[in-house]
PDB file of N, CA and C in Angstrom:
ATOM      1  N   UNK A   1      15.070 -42.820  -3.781  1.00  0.00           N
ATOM      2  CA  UNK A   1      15.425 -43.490  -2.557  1.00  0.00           C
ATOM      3  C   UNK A   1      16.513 -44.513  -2.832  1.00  0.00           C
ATOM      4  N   UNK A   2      17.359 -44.826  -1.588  1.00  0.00           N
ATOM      5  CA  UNK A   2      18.257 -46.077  -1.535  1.00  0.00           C
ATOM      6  C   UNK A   2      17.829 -47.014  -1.673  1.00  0.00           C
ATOM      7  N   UNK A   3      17.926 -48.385  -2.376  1.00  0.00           N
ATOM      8  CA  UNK A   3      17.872 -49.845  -1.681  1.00  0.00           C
ATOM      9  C   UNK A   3      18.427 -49.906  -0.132  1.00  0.00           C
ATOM     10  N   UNK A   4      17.720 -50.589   0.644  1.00  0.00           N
ATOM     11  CA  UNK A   4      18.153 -51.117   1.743  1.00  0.00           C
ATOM     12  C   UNK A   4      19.451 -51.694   2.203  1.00  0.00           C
ATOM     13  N   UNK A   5      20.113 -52.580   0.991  1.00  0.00           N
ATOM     14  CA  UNK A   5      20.864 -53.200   0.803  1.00  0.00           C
ATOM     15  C   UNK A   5      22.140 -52.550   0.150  1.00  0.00           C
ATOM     16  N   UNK A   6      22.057 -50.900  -0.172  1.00  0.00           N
ATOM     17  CA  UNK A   6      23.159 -50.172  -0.654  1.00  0.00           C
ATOM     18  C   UNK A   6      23.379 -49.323   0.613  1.00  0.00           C
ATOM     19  N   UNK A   7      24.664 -49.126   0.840  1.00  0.00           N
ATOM     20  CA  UNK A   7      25.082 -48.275   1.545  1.00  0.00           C
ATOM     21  C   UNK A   7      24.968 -46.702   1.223  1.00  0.00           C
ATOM     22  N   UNK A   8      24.349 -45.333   2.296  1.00  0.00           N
ATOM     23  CA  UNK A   8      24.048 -44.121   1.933  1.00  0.00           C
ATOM     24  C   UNK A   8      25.587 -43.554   2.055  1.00  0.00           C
ATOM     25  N   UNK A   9      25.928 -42.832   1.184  1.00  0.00           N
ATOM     26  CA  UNK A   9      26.919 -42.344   0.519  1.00  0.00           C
ATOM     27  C   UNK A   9      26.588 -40.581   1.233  1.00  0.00           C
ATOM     28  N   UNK A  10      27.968 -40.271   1.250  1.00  0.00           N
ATOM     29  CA  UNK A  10      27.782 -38.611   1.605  1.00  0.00           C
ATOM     30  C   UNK A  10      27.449 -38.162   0.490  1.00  0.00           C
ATOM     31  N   UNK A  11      27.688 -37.775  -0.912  1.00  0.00           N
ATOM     32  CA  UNK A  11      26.820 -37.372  -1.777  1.00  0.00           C
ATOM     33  C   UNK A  11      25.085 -37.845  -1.657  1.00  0.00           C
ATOM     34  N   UNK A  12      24.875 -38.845  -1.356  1.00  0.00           N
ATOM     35  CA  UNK A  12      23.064 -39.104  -1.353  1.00  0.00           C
ATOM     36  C   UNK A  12      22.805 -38.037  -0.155  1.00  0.00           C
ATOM     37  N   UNK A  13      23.410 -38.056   0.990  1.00  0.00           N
ATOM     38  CA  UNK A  13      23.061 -36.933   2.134  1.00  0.00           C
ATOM     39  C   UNK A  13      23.450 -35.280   1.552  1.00  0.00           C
ATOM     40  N   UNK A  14      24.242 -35.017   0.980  1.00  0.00           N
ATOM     41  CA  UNK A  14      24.250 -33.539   0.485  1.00  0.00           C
ATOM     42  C   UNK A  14      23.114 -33.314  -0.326  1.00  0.00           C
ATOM     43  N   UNK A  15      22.681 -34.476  -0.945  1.00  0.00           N
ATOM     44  CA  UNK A  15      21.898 -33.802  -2.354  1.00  0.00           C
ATOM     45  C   UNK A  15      20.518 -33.781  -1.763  1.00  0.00           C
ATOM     46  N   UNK A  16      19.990 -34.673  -0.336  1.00  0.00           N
ATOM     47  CA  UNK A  16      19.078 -34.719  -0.097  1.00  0.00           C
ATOM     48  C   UNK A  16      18.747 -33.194   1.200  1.00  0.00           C
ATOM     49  N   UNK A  17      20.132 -32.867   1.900  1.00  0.00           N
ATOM     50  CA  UNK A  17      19.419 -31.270   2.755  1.00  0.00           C
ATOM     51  C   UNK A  17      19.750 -30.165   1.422  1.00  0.00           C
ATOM     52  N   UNK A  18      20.536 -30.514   0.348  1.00  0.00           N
ATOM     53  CA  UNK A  18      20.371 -29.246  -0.966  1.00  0.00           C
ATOM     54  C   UNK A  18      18.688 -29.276  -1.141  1.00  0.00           C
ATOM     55  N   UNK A  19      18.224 -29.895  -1.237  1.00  0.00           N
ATOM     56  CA  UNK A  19      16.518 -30.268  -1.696  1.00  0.00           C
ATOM     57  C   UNK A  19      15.877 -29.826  -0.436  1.00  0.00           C
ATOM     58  N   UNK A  20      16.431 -29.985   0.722  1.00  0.00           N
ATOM     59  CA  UNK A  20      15.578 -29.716   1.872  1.00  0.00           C
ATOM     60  C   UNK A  20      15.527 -28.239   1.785  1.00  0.00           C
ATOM     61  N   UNK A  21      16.871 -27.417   1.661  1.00  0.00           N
ATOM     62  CA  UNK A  21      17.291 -25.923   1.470  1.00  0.00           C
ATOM     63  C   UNK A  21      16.657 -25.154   0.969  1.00  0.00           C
ATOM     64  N   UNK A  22      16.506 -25.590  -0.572  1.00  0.00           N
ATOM     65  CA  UNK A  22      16.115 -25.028  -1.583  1.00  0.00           C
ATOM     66  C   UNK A  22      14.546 -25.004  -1.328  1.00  0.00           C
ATOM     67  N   UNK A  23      14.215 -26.040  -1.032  1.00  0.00           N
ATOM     68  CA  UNK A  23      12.445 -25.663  -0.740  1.00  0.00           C
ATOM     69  C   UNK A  23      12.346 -24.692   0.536  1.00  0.00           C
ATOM     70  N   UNK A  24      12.631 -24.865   1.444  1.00  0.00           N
ATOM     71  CA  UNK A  24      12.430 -24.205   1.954  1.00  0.00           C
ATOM     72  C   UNK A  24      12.977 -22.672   2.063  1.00  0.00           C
ATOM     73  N   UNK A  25      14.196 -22.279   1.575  1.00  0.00           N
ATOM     74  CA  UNK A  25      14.016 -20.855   1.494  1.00  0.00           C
ATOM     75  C   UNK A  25      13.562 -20.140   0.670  1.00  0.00           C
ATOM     76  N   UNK A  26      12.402 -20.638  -0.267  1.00  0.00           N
ATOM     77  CA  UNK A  26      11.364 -20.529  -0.925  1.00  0.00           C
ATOM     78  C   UNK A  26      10.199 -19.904  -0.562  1.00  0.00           C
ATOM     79  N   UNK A  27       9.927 -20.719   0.906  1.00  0.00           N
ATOM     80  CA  UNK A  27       8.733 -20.563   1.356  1.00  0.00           C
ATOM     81  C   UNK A  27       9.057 -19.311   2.288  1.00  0.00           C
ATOM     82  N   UNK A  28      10.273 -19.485   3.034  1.00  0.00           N
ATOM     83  CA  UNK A  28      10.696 -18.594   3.831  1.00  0.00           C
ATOM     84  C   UNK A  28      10.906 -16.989   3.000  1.00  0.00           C
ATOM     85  N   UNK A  29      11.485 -16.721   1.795  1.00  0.00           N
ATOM     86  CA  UNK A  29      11.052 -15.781   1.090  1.00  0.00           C
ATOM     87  C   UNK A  29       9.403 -15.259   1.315  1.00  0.00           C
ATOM     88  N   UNK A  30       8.850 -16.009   0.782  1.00  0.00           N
ATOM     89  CA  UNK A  30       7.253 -15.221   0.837  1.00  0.00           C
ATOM     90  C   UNK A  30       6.836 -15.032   1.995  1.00  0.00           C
ATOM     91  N   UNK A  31       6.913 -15.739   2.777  1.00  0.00           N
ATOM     92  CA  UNK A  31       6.623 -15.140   4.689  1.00  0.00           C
ATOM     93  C   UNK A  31       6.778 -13.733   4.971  1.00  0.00           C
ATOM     94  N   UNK A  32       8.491 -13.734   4.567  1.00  0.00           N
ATOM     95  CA  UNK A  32       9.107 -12.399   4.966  1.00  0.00           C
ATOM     96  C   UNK A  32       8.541 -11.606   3.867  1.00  0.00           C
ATOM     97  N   UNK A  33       8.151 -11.720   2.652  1.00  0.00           N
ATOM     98  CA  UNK A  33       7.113 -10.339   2.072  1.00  0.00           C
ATOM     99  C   UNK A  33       6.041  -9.846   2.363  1.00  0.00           C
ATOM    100  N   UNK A  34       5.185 -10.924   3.210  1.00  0.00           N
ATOM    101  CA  UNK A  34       3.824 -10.799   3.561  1.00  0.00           C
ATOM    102  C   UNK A  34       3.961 -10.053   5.056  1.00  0.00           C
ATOM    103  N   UNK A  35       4.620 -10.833   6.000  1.00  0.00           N
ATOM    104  CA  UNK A  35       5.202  -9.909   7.011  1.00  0.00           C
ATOM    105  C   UNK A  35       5.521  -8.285   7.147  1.00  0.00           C
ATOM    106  N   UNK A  36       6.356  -8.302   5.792  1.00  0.00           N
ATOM    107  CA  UNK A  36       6.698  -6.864   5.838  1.00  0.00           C
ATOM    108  C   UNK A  36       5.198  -5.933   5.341  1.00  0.00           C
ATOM    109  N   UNK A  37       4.730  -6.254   4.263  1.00  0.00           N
ATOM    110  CA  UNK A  37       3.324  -5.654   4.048  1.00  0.00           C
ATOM    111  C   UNK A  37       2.521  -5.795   5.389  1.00  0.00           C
ATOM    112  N   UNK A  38       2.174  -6.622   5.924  1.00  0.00           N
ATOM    113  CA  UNK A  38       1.057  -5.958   7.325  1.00  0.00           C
ATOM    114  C   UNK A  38       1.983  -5.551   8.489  1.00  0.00           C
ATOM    115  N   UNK A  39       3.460  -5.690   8.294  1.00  0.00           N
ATOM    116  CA  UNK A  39       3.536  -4.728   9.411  1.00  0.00           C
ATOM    117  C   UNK A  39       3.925  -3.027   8.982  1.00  0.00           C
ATOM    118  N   UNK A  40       3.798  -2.891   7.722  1.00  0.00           N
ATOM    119  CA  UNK A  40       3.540  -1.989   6.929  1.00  0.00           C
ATOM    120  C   UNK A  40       2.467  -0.991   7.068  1.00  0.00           C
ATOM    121  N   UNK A  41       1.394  -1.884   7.095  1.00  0.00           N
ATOM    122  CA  UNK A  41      -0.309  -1.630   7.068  1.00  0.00           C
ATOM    123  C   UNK A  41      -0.144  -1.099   8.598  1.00  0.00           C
ATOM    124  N   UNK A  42      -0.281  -2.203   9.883  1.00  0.00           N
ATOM    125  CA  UNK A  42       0.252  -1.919  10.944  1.00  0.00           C
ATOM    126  C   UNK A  42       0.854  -0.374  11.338  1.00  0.00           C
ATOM    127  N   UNK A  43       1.634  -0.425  11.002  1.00  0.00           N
ATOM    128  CA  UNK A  43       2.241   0.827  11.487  1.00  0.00           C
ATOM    129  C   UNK A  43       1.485   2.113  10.749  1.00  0.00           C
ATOM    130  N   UNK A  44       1.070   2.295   9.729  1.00  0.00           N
ATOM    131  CA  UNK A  44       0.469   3.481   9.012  1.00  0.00           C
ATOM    132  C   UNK A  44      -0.952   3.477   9.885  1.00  0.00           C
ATOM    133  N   UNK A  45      -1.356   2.376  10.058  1.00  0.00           N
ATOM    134  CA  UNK A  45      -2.738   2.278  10.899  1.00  0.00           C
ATOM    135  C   UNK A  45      -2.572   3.200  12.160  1.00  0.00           C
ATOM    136  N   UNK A  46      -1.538   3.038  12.775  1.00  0.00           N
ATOM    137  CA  UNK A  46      -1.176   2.906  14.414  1.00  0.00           C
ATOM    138  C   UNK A  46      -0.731   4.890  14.321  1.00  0.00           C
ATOM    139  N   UNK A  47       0.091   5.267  13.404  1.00  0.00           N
ATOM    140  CA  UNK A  47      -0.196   6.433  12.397  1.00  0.00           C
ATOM    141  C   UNK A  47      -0.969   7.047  12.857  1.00  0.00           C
ATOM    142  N   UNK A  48      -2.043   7.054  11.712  1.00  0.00           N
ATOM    143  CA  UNK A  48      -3.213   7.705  11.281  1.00  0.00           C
ATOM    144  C   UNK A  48      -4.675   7.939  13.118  1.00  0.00           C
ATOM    145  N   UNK A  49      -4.438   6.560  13.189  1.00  0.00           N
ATOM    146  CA  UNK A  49      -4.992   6.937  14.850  1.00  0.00           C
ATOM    147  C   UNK A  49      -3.846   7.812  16.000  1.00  0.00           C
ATOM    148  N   UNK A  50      -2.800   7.823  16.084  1.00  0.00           N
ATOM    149  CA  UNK A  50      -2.597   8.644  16.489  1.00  0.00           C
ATOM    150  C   UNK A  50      -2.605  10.177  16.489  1.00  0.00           C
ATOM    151  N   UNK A  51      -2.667  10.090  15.120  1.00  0.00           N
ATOM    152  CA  UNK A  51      -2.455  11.681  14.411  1.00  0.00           C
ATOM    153  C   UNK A  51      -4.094  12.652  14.459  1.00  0.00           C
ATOM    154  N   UNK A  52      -5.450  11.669  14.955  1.00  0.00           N
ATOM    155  CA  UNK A  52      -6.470  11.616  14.726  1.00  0.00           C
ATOM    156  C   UNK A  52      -6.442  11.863  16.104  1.00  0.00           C
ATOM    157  N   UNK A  53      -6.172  11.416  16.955  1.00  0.00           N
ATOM    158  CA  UNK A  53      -6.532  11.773  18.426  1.00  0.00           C
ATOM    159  C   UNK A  53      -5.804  12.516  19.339  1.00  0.00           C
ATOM    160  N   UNK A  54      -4.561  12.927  18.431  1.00  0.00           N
ATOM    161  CA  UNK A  54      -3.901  13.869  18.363  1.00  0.00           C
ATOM    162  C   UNK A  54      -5.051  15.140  18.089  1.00  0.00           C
ATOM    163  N   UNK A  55      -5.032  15.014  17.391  1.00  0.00           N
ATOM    164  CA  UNK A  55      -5.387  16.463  17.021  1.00  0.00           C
ATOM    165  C   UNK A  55      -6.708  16.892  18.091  1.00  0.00           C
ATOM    166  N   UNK A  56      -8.187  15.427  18.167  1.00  0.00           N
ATOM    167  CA  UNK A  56      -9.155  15.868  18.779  1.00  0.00           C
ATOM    168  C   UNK A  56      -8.406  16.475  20.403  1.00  0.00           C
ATOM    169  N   UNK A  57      -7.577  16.084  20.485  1.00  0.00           N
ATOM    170  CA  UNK A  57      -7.015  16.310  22.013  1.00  0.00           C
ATOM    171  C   UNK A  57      -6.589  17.689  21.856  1.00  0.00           C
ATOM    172  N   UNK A  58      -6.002  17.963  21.237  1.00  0.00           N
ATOM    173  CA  UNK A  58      -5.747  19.350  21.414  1.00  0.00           C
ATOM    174  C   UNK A  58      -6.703  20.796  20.766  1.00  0.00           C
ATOM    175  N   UNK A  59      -7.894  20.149  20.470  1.00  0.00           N
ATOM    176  CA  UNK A  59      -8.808  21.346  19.976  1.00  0.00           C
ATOM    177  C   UNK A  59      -9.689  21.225  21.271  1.00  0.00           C
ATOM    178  N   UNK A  60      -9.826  20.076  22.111  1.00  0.00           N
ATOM    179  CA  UNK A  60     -10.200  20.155  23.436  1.00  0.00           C
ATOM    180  C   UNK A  60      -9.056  21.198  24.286  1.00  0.00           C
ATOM    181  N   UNK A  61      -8.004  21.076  24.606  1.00  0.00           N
ATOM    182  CA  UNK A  61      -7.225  21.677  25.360  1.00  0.00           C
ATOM    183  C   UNK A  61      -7.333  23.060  25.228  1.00  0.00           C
ATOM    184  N   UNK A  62      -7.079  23.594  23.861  1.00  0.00           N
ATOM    185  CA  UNK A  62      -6.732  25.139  23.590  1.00  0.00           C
ATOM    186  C   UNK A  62      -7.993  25.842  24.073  1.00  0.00           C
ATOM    187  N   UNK A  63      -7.106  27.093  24.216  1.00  0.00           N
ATOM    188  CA  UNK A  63      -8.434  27.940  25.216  1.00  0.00           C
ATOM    189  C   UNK A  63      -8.814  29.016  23.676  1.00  0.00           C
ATOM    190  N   UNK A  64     -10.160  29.270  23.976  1.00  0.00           N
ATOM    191  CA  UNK A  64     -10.679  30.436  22.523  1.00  0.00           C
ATOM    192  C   UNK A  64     -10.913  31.496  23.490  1.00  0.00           C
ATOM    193  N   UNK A  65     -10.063  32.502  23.330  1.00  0.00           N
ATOM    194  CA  UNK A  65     -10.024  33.891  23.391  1.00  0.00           C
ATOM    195  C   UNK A  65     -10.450  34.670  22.637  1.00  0.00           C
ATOM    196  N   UNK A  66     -11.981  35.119  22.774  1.00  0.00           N
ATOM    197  CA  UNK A  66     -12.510  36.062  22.016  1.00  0.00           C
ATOM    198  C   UNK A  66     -12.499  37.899  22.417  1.00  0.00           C
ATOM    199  N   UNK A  67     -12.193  38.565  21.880  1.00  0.00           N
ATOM    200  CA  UNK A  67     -11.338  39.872  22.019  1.00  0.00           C
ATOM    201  C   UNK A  67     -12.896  40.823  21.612  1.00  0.00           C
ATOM    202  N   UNK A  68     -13.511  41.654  21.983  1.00  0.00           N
ATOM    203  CA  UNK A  68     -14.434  42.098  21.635  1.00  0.00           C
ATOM    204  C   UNK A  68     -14.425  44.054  21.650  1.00  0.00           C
ATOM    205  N   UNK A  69     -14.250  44.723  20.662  1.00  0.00           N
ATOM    206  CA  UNK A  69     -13.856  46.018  20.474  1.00  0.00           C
ATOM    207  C   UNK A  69     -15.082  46.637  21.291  1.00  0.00           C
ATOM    208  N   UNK A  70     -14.982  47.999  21.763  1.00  0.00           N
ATOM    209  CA  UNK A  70     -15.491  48.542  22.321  1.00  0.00           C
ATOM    210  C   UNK A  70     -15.879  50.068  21.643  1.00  0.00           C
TER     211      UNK A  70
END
């Protein structure tokens, strides 16, 4: 910190948002990894239920035509 009694200098203000910067696009890094993993998860989820009720839907729909020789 300054003394009260010294005047803040533009170097004391650069060096103090460099420190603000640096921490924080730190934190902002790991957000955006964790983000991307559950919306990762998310979407394979959203997937797998579709592909699942997909399918029960259409073994309801199709018609069974059984052909019987004579």
């Amino acid at each position: 910190m300054v003394d009260s009694t010294e005047k803040i200098t533009r170097a004391d203000l650069e060096a103090e948002f460099q420190s603000l910067l640096s921490e924080g696009q730190g934190s902002v890094a790991d957000v955006g990894k964790k983000a991307a993993g559950i919306a990762g998860a998310f979407a394979f989820l959203a997937l797998a239920v579709t592909y699942v009720l997909g399918r029960r839907r259409g073994s309801k729909a199709k018609a069974t035509v059984q052909i019987r020789r004579i």
